[in-house]
Protein backbone atom coordinates (compact mmCIF):
# COMPACT_ATOMS: atom_id res chain seq x y z
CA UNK A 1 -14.22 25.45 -3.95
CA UNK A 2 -12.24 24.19 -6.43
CA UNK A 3 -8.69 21.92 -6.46
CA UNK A 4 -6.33 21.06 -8.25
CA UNK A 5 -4.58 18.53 -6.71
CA UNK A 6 -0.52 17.14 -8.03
CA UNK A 7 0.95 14.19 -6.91
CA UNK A 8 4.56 15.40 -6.01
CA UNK A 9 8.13 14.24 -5.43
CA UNK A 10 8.95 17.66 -4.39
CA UNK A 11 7.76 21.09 -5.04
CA UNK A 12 8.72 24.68 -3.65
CA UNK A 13 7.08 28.26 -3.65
CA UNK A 14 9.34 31.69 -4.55
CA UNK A 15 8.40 35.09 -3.85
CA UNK A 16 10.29 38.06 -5.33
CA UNK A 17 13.05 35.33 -6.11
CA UNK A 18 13.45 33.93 -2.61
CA UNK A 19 12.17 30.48 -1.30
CA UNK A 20 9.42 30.73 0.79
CA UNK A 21 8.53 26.91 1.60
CA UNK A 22 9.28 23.56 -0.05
CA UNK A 23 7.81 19.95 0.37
CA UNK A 24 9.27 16.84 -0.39
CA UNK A 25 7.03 13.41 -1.24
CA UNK A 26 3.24 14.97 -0.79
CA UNK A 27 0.40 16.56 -2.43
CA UNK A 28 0.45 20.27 -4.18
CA UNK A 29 -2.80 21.83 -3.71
CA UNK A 30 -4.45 24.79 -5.86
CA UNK A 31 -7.02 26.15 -4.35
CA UNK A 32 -10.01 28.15 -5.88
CA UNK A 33 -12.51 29.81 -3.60
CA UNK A 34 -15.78 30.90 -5.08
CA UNK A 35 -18.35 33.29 -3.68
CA UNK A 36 -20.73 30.88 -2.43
CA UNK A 37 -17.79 28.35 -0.75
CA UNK A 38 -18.82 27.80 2.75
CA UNK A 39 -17.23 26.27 5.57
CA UNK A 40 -19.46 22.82 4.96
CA UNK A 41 -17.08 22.93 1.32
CA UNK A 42 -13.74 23.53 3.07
CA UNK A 43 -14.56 20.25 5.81
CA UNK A 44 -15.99 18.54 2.42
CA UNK A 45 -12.64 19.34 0.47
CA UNK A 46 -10.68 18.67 3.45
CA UNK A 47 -11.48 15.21 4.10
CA UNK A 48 -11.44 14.20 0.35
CA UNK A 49 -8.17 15.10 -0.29
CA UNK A 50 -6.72 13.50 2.81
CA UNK A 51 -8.32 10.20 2.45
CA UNK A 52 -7.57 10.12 -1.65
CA UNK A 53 -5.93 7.25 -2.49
CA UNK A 54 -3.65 8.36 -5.08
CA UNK A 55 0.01 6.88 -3.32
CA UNK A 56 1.45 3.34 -4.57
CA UNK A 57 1.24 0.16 -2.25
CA UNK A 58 4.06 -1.94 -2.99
CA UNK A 59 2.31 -3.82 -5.54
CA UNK A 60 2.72 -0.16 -7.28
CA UNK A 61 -1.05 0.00 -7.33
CA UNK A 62 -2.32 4.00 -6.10
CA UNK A 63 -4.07 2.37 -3.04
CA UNK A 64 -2.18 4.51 -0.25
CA UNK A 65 -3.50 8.31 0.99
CA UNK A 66 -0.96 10.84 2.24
CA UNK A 67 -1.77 10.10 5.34
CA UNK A 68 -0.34 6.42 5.03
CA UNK A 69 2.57 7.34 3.31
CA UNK A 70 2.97 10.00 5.84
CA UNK A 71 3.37 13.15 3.06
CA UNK A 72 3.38 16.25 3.29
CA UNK A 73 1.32 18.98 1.35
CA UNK A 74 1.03 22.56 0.02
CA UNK A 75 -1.60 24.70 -0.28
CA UNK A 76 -1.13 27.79 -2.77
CA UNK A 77 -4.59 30.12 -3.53
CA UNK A 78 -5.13 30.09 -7.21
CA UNK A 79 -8.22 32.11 -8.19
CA UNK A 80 -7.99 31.65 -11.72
CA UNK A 81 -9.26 28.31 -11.18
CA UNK A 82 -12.61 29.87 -11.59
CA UNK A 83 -11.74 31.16 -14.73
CA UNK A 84 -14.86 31.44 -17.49
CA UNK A 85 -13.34 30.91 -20.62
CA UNK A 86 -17.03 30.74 -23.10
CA UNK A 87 -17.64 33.94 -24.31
CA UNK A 88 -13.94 35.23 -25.81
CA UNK A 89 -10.35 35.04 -25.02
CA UNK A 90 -9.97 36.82 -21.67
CA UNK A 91 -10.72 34.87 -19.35
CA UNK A 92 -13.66 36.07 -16.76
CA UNK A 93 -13.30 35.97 -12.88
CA UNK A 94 -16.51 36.67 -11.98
CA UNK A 95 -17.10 33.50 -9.96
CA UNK A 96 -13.73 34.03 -7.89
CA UNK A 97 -14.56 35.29 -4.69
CA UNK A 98 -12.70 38.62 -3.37
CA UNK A 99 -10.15 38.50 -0.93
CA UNK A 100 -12.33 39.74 1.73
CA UNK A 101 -14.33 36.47 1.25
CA UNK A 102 -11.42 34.14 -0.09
CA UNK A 103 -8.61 34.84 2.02
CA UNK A 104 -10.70 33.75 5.23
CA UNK A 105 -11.94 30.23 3.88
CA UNK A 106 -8.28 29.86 2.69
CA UNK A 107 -7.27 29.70 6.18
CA UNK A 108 -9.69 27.50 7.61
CA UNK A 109 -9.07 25.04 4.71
CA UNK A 110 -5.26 25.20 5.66
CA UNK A 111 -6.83 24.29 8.94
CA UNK A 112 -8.92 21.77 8.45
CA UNK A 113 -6.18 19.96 6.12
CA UNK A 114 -4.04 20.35 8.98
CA UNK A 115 -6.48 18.55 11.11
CA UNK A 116 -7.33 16.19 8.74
CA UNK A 117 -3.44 15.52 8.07
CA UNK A 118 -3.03 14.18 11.47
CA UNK A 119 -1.70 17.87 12.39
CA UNK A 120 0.58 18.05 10.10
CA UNK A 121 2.18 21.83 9.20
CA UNK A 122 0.91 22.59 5.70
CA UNK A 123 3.23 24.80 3.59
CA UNK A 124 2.11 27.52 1.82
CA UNK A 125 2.68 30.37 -0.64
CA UNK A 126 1.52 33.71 0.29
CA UNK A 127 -2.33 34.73 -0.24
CA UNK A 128 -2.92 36.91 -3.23
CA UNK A 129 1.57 36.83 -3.98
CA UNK A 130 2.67 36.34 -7.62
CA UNK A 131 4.69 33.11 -6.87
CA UNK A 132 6.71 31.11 -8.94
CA UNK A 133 5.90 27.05 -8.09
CA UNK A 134 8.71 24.52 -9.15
CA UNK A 135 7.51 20.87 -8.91
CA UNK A 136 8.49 17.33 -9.67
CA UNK A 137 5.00 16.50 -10.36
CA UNK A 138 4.94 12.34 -9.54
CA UNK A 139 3.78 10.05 -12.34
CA UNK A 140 2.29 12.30 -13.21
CA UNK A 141 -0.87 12.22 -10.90
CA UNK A 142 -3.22 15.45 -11.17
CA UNK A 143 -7.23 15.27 -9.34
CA UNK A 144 -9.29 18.40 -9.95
CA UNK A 145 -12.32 18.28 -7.12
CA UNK A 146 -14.88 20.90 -7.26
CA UNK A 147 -17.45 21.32 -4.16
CA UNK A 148 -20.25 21.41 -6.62
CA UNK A 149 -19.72 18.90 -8.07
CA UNK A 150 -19.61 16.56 -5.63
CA UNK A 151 -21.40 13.40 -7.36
């Protein structure tokens, strides 16, 4: 799996022009899934991005997770993070897995985020949607985590 991860004063999520969810203070979340992502990648993910400490203290220093600041996040599926870009301009997607194996892992990630987020509701897009994403990205603060890549 793969993340890229904003730092947010507020975002939202439109589909065919209307809103379908908005956060304030939090994390945005892109996620990737790949064909070999297991459910060992989404608990992996999971926990990493709740426990990042990527939220000023009041010293201004990022030393505070979203959980301390109490944020709140949104997930939005974004398979052309697994774009191959080596061989010509068009972009390859051969790593992205299929919806069939992608939408499911999706879910539990939204899940285990939740979980991990002190059950917190995590917004989201809609699977597989063309969505537009407006966002007040916060410092600005972006973290891409992949799952194999892990040290």
């Amino acid at each position: 799996m793969r993340a890229v991860i904003q730092r947010v004063k507020n975002t939202s999520v439109k589909i065919n022009n209307a809103e379908k969810s908005k956060i304030d203070k939090g994390l945005l979340i892109f996620i990737g899934v790949e064909n070999t992502d297991t459910n060992e990648d989404v608990q992996w993910l999971s926990g990493k991005i709740s426990r990042l400490r990527i939220f000023d203290d009041e010293d201004g220093v990022m030393n505070l997770s979203i959980n301390d600041i109490e944020g709140q996040a949104m997930v939005i599926s974004q398979f052309t993070l697994h774009a191959k870009t080596k061989k010509g301009n068009r972009p390859s997607y051969i790593h992205a897995a299929k919806p069939e194996i992608s939408l499911p892992i999706y879910n539990r990630f939204i899940q285990q985020l939740s979980s991990d987020l002190i059950n917190k509701e995590i917004k989201t897009g809609e699977f597989g949607a063309n969505m537009q994403i407006s966002l007040t990205n916060d410092g600005p603060v972006t973290i891409i985590i992949d799952t194999k890549n892990k040290e």
